[in-house]
N, C-alpha and C. Protein backbone atom coordinates (compact mmCIF):
# COMPACT_ATOMS: atom_id res chain seq x y z
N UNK A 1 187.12 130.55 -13.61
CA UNK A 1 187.07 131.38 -12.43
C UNK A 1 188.12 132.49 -12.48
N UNK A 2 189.37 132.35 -13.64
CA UNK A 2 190.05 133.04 -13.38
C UNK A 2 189.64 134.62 -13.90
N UNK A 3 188.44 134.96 -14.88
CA UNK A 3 187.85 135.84 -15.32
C UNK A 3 187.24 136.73 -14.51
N UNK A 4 186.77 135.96 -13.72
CA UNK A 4 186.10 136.51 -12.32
C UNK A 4 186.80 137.07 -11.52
N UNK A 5 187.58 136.75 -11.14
CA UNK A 5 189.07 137.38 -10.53
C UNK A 5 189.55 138.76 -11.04
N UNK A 6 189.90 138.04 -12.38
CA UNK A 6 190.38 139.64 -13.30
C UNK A 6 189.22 140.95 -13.00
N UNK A 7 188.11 140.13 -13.07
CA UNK A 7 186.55 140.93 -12.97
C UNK A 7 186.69 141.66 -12.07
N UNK A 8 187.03 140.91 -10.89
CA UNK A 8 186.58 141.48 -9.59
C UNK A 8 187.67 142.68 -9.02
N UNK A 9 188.80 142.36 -9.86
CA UNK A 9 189.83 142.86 -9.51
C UNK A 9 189.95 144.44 -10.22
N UNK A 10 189.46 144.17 -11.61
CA UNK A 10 189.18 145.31 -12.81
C UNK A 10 187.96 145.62 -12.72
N UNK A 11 187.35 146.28 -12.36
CA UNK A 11 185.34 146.57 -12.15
C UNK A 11 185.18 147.60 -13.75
N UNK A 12 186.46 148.40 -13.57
CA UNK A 12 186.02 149.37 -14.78
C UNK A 12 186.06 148.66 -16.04
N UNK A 13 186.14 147.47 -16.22
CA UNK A 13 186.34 146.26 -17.05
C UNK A 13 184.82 145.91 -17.51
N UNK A 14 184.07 145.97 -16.60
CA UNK A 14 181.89 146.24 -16.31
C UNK A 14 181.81 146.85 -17.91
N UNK A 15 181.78 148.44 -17.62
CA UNK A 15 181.09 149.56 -18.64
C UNK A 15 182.32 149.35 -19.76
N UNK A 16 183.00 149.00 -19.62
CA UNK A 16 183.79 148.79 -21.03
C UNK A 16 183.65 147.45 -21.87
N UNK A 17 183.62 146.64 -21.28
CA UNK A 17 182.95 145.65 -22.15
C UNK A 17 181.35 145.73 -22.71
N UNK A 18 180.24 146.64 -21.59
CA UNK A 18 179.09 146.54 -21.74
C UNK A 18 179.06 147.48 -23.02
N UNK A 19 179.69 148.47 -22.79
CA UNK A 19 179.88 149.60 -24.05
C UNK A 19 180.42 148.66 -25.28
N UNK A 20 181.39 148.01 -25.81
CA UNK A 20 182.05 146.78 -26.31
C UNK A 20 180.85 146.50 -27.06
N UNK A 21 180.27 145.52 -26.30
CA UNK A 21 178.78 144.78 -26.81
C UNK A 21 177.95 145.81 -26.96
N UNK A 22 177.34 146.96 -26.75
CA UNK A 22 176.09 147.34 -27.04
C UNK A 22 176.60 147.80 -28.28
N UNK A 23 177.59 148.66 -28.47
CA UNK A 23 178.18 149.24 -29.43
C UNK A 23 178.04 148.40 -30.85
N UNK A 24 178.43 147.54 -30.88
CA UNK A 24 178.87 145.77 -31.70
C UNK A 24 177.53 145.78 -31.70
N UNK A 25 176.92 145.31 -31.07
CA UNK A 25 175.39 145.05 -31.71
C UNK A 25 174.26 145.89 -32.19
N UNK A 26 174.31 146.77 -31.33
CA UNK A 26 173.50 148.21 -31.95
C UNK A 26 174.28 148.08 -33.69
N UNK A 27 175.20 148.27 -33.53
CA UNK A 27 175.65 148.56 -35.24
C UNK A 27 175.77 147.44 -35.96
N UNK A 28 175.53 146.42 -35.67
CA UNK A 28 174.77 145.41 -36.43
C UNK A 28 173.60 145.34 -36.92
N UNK A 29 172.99 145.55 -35.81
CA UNK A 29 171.27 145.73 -36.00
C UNK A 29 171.05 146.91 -36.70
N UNK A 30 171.60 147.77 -36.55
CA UNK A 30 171.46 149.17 -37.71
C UNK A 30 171.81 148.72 -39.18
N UNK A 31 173.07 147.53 -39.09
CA UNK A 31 173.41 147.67 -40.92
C UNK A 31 172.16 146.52 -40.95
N UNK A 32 171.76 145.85 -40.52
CA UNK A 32 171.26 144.22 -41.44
C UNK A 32 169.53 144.72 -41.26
N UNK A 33 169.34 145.77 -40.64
CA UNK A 33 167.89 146.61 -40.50
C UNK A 33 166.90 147.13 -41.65
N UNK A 34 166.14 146.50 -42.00
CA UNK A 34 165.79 147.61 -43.28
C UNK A 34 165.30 148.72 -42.75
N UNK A 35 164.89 149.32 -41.87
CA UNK A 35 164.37 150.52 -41.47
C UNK A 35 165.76 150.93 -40.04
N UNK A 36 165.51 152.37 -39.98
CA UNK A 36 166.18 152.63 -38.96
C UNK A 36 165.72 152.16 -37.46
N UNK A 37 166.50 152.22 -36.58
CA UNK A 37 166.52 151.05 -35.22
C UNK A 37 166.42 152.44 -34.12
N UNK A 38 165.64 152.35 -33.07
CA UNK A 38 166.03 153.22 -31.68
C UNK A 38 165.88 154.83 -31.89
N UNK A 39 167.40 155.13 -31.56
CA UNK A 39 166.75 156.74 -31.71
C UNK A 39 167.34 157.05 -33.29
N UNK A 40 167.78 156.26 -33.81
CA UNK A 40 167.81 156.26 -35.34
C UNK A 40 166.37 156.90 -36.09
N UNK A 41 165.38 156.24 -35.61
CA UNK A 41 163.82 156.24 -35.89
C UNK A 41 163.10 157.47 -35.43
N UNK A 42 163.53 157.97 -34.60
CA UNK A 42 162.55 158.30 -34.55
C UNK A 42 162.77 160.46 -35.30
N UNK A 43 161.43 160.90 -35.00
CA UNK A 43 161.70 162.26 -35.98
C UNK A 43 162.96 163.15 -35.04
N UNK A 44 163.46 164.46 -36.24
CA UNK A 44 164.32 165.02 -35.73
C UNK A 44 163.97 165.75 -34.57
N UNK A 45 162.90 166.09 -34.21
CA UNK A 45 162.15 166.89 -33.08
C UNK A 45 162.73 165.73 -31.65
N UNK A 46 162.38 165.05 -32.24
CA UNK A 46 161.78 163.92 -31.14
C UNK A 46 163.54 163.47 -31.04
N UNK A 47 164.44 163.44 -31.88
CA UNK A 47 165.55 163.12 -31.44
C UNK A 47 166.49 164.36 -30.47
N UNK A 48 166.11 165.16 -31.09
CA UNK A 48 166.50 166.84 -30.11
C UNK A 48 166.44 166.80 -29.07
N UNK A 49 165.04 166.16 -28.85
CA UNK A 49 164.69 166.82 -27.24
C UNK A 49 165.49 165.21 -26.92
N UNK A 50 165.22 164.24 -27.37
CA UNK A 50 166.28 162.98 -26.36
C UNK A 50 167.60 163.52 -26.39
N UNK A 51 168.25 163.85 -27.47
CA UNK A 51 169.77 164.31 -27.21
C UNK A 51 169.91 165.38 -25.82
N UNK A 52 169.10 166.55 -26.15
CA UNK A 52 169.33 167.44 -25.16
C UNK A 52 169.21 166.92 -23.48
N UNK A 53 167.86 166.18 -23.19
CA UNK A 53 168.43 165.67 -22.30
C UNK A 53 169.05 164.54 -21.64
N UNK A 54 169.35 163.71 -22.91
CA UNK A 54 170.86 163.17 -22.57
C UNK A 54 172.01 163.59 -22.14
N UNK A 55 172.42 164.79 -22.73
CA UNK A 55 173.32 165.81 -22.53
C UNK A 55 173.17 166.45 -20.79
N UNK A 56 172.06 166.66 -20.68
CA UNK A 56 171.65 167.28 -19.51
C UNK A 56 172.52 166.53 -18.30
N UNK A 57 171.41 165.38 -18.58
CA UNK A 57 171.59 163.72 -17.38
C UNK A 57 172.98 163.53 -17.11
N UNK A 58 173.67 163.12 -18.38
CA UNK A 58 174.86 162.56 -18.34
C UNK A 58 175.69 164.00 -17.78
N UNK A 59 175.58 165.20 -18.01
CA UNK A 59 176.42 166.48 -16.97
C UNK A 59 176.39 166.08 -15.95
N UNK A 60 175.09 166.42 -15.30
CA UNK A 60 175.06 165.98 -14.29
C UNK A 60 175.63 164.97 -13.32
N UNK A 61 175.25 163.56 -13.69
CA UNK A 61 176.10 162.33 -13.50
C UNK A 61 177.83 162.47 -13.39
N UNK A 62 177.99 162.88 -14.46
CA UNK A 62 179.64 162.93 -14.61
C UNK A 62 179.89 163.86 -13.23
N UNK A 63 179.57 165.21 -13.09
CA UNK A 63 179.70 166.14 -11.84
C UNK A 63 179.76 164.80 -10.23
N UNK A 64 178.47 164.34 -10.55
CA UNK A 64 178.33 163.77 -8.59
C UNK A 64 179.23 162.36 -9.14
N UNK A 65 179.54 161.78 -10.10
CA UNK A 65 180.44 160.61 -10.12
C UNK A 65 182.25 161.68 -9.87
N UNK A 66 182.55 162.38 -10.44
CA UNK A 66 183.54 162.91 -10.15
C UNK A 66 183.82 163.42 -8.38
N UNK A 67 182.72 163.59 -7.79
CA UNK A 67 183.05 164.22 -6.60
C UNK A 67 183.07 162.86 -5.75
N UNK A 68 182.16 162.02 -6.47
CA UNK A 68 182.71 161.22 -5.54
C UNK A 68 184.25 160.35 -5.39
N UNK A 69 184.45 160.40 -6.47
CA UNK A 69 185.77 160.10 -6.63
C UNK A 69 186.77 160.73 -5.82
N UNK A 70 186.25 162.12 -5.63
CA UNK A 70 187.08 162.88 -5.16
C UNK A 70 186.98 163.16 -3.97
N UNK A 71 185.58 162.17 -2.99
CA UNK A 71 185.71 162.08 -1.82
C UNK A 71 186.55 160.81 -1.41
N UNK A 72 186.24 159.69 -2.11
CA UNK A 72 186.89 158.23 -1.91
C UNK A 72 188.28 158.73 -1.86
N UNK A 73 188.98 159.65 -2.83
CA UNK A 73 190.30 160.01 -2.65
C UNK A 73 190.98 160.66 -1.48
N UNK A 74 189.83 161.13 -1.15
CA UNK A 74 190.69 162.08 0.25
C UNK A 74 190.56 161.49 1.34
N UNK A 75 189.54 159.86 1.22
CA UNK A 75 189.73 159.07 2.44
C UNK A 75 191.45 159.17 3.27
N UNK A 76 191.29 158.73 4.38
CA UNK A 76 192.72 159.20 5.10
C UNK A 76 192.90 157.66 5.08
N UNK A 77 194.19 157.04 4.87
CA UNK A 77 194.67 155.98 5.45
C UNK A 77 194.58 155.82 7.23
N UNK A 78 194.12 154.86 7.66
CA UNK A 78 193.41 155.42 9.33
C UNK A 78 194.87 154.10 10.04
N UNK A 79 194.91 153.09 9.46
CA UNK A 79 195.64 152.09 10.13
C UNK A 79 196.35 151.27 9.33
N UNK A 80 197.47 150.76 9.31
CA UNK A 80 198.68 150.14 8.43
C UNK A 80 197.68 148.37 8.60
N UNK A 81 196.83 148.32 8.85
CA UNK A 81 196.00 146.74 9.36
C UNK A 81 195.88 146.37 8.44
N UNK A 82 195.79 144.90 8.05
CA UNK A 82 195.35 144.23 6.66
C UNK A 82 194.14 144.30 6.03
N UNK A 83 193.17 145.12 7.06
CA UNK A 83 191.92 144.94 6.84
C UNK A 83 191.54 146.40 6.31
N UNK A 84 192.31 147.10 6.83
CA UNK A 84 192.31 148.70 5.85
C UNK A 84 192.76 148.80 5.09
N UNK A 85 194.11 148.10 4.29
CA UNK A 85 194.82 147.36 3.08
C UNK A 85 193.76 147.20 1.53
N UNK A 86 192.48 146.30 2.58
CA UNK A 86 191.92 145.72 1.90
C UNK A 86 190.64 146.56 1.76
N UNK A 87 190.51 147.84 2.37
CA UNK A 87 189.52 148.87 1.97
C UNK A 87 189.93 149.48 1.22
N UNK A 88 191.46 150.13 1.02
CA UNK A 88 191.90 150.89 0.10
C UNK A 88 192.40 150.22 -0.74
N UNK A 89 192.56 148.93 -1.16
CA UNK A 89 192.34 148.45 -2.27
C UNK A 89 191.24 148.35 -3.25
N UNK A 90 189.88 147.98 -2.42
CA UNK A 90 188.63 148.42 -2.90
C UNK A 90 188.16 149.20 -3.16
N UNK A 91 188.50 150.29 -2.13
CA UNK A 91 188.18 151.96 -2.98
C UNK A 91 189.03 152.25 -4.20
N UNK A 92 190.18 151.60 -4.42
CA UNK A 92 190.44 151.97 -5.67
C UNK A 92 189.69 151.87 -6.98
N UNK A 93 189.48 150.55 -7.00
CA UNK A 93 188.69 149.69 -7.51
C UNK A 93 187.39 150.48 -8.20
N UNK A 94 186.89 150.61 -6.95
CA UNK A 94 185.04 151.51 -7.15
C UNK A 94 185.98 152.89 -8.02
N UNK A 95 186.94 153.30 -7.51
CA UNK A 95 187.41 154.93 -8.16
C UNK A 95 187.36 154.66 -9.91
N UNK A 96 188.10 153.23 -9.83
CA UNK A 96 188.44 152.99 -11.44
C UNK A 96 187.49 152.45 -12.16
N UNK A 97 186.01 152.19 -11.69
CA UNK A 97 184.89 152.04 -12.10
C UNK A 97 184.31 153.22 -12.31
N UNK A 98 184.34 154.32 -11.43
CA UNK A 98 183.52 155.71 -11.81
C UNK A 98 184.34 156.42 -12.48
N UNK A 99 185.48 156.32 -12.17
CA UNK A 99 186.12 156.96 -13.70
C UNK A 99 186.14 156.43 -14.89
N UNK A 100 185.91 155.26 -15.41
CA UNK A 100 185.67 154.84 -16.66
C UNK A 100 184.06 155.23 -16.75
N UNK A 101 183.14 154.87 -16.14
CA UNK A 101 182.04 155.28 -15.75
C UNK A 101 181.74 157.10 -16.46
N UNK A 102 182.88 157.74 -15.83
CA UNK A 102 182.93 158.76 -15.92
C UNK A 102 183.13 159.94 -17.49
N UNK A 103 184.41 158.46 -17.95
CA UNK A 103 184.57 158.90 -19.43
C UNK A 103 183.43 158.36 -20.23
N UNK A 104 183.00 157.85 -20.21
CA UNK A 104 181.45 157.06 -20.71
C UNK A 104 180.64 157.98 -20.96
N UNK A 105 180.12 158.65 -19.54
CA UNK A 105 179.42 160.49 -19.87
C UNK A 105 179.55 161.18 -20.19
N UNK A 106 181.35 161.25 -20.33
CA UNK A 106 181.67 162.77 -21.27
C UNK A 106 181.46 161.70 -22.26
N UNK A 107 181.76 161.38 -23.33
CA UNK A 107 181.60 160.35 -24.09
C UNK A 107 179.96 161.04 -24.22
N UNK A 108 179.00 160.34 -23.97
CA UNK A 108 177.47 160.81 -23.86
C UNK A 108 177.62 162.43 -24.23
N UNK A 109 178.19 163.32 -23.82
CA UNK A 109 177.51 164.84 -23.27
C UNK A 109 178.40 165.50 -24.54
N UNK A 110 179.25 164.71 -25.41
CA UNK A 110 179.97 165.56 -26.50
C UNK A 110 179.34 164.74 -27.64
N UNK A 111 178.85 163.66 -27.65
CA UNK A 111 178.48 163.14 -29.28
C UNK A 111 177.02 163.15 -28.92
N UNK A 112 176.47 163.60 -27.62
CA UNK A 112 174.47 164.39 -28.35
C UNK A 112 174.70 166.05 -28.47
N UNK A 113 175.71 166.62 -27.80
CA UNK A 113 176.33 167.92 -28.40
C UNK A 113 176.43 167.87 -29.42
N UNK A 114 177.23 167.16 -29.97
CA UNK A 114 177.30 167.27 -31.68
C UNK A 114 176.18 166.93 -32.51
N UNK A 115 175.69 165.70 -32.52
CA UNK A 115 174.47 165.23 -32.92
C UNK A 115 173.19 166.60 -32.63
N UNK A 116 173.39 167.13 -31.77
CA UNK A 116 172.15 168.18 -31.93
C UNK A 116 172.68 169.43 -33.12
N UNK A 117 173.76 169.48 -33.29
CA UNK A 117 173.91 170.17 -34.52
C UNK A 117 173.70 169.57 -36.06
N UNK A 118 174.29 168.10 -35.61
CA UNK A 118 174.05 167.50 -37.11
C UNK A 118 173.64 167.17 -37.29
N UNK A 119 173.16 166.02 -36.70
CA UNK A 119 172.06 165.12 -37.12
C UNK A 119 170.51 165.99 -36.70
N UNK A 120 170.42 166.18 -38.21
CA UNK A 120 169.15 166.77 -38.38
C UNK A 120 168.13 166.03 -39.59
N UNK A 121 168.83 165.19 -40.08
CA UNK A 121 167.87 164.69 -41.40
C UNK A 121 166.86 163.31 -40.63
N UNK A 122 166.03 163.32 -41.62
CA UNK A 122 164.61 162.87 -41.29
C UNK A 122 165.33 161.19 -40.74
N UNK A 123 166.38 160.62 -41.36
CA UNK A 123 166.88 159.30 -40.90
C UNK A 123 167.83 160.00 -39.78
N UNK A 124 167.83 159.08 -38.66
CA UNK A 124 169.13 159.80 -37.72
C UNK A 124 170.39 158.83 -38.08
N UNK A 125 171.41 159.30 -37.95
CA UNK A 125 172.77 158.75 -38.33
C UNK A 125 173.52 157.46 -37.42
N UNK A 126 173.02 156.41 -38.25
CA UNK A 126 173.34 155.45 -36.70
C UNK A 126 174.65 155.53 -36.68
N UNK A 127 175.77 155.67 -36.98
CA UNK A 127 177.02 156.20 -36.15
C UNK A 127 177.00 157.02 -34.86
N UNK A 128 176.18 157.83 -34.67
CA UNK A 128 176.05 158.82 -33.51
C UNK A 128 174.86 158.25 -32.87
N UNK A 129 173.63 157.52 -33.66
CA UNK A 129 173.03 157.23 -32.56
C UNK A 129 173.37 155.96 -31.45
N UNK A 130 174.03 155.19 -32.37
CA UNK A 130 174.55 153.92 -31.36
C UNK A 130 175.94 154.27 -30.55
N UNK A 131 176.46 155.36 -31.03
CA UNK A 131 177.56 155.83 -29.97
C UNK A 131 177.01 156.56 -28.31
N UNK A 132 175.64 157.14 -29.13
CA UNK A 132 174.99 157.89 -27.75
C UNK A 132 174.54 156.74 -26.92
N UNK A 133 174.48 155.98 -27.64
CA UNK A 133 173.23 154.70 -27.07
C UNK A 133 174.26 154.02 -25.98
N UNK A 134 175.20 153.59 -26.56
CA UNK A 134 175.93 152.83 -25.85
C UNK A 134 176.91 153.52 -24.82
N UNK A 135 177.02 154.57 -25.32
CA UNK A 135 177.81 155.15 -24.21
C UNK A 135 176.87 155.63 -22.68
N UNK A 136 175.80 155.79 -22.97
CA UNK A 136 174.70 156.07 -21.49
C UNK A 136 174.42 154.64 -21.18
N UNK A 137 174.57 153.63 -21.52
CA UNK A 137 174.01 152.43 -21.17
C UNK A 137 175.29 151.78 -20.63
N UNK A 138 176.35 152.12 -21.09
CA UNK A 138 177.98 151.88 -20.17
C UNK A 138 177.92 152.44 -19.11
N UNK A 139 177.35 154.15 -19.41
CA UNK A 139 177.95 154.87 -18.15
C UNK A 139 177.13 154.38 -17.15
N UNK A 140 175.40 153.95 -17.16
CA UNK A 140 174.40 153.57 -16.10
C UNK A 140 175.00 152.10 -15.93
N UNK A 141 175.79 151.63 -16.53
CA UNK A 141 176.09 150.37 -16.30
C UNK A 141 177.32 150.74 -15.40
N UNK A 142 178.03 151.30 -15.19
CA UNK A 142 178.95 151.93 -14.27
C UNK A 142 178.89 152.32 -12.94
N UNK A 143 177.46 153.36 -13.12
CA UNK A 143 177.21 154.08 -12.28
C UNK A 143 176.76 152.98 -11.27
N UNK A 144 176.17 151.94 -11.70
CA UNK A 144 175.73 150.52 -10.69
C UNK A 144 177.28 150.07 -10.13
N UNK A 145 177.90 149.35 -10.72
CA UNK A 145 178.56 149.08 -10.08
C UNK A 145 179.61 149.83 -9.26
N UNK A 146 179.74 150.64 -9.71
CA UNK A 146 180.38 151.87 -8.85
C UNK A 146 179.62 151.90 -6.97
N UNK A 147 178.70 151.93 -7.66
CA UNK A 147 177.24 152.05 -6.67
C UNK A 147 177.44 150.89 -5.57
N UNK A 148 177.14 149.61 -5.97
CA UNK A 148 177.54 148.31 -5.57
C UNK A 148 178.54 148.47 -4.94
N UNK A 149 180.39 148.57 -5.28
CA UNK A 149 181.08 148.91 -4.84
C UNK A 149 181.20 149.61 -3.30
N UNK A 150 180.86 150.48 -3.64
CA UNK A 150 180.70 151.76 -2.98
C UNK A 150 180.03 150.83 -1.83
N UNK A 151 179.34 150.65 -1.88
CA UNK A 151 177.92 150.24 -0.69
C UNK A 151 178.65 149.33 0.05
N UNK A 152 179.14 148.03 -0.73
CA UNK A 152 180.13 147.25 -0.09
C UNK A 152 181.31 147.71 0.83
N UNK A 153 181.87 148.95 0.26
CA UNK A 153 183.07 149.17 1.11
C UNK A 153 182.29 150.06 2.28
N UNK A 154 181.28 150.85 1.99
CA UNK A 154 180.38 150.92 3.40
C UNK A 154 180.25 150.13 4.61
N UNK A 155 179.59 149.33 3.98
CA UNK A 155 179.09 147.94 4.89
C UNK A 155 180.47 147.01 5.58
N UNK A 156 181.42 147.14 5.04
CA UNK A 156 182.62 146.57 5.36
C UNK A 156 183.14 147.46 6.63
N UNK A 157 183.11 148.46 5.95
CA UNK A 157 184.29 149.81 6.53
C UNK A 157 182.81 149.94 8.08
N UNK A 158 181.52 149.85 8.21
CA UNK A 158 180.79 149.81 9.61
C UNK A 158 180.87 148.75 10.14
N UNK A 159 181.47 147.92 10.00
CA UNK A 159 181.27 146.71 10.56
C UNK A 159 182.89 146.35 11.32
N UNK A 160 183.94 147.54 11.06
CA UNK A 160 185.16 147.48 11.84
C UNK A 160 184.81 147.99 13.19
């Protein structure tokens, strides 16, 4: 139980371990593969247009995850109460989930940037493709709990 704790306590702990594991296994499954795996496979056309709008998505994302950050931040401390203590402890929390969340997408929006310059040969380069892979599957893994978060300290914060 004490993991859970750390868990609950560390959220941005979520997309970094999920990134951790996809990462680790995607590049497993790429070396012990006889053929290429995911967007490894498929043609350079067809990997272009996924990079590009990967690149797109994940801008985007990073933009409304940053603002929100940057609304949770300008929350006002309203009352010295234990129970507002315990909102702005939680908003931290959700903050340090969308900001890891956050580096996850830049992460995403600079290695299919690059990858659309390089990776052009008929095999795609699973170094870059399991970095793209895992890093959008951290950051949507983020963006949930961030999400979650978020909703919770809603539902908390209407119910004072």
């Amino acid at each position: 139980m004490k993991i859970f704790n750390w868990i609950d306590r560390n959220l941005w702990s979520i997309p970094a371990g999920v990134f951790l594991m996809i990462e680790l296994g995607f590049s497993l499954w790429s070396a012990i593969s006889p053929k290429p795996v995911l967007l490894a496979a498929l043609s350079p056309a067809a990997r272009q247009t996924v990079y590009s709008s990967l690149a797109g998505t994940a801008s985007a994302f990073f933009g409304v995850a940053l603002t929100v950050v940057a609304i949770l931040v300008a929350f006002p401390k309203l009352m010295a109460t234990s129970v507002e203590q315990e909102l702005v402890r939680a908003r931290t929390i959700v903050i340090g989930s969308l900001l890891m969340s956050s580096s996850f997408m830049l992460v995403a929006v600079c290695s299919t940037s690059t990858a659309l310059a390089v990776d052009t040969r008929s095999v795609g380069n699973y170094a870059i493709t399991t970095l793209i892979e895992a890093s959008c599957i951290a950051s949507v893994t983020g963006l949930l709990v961030g999400g979650i978060g978020l909703a919770y300290i809603i539902v908390e914060r209407s119910q004072q």
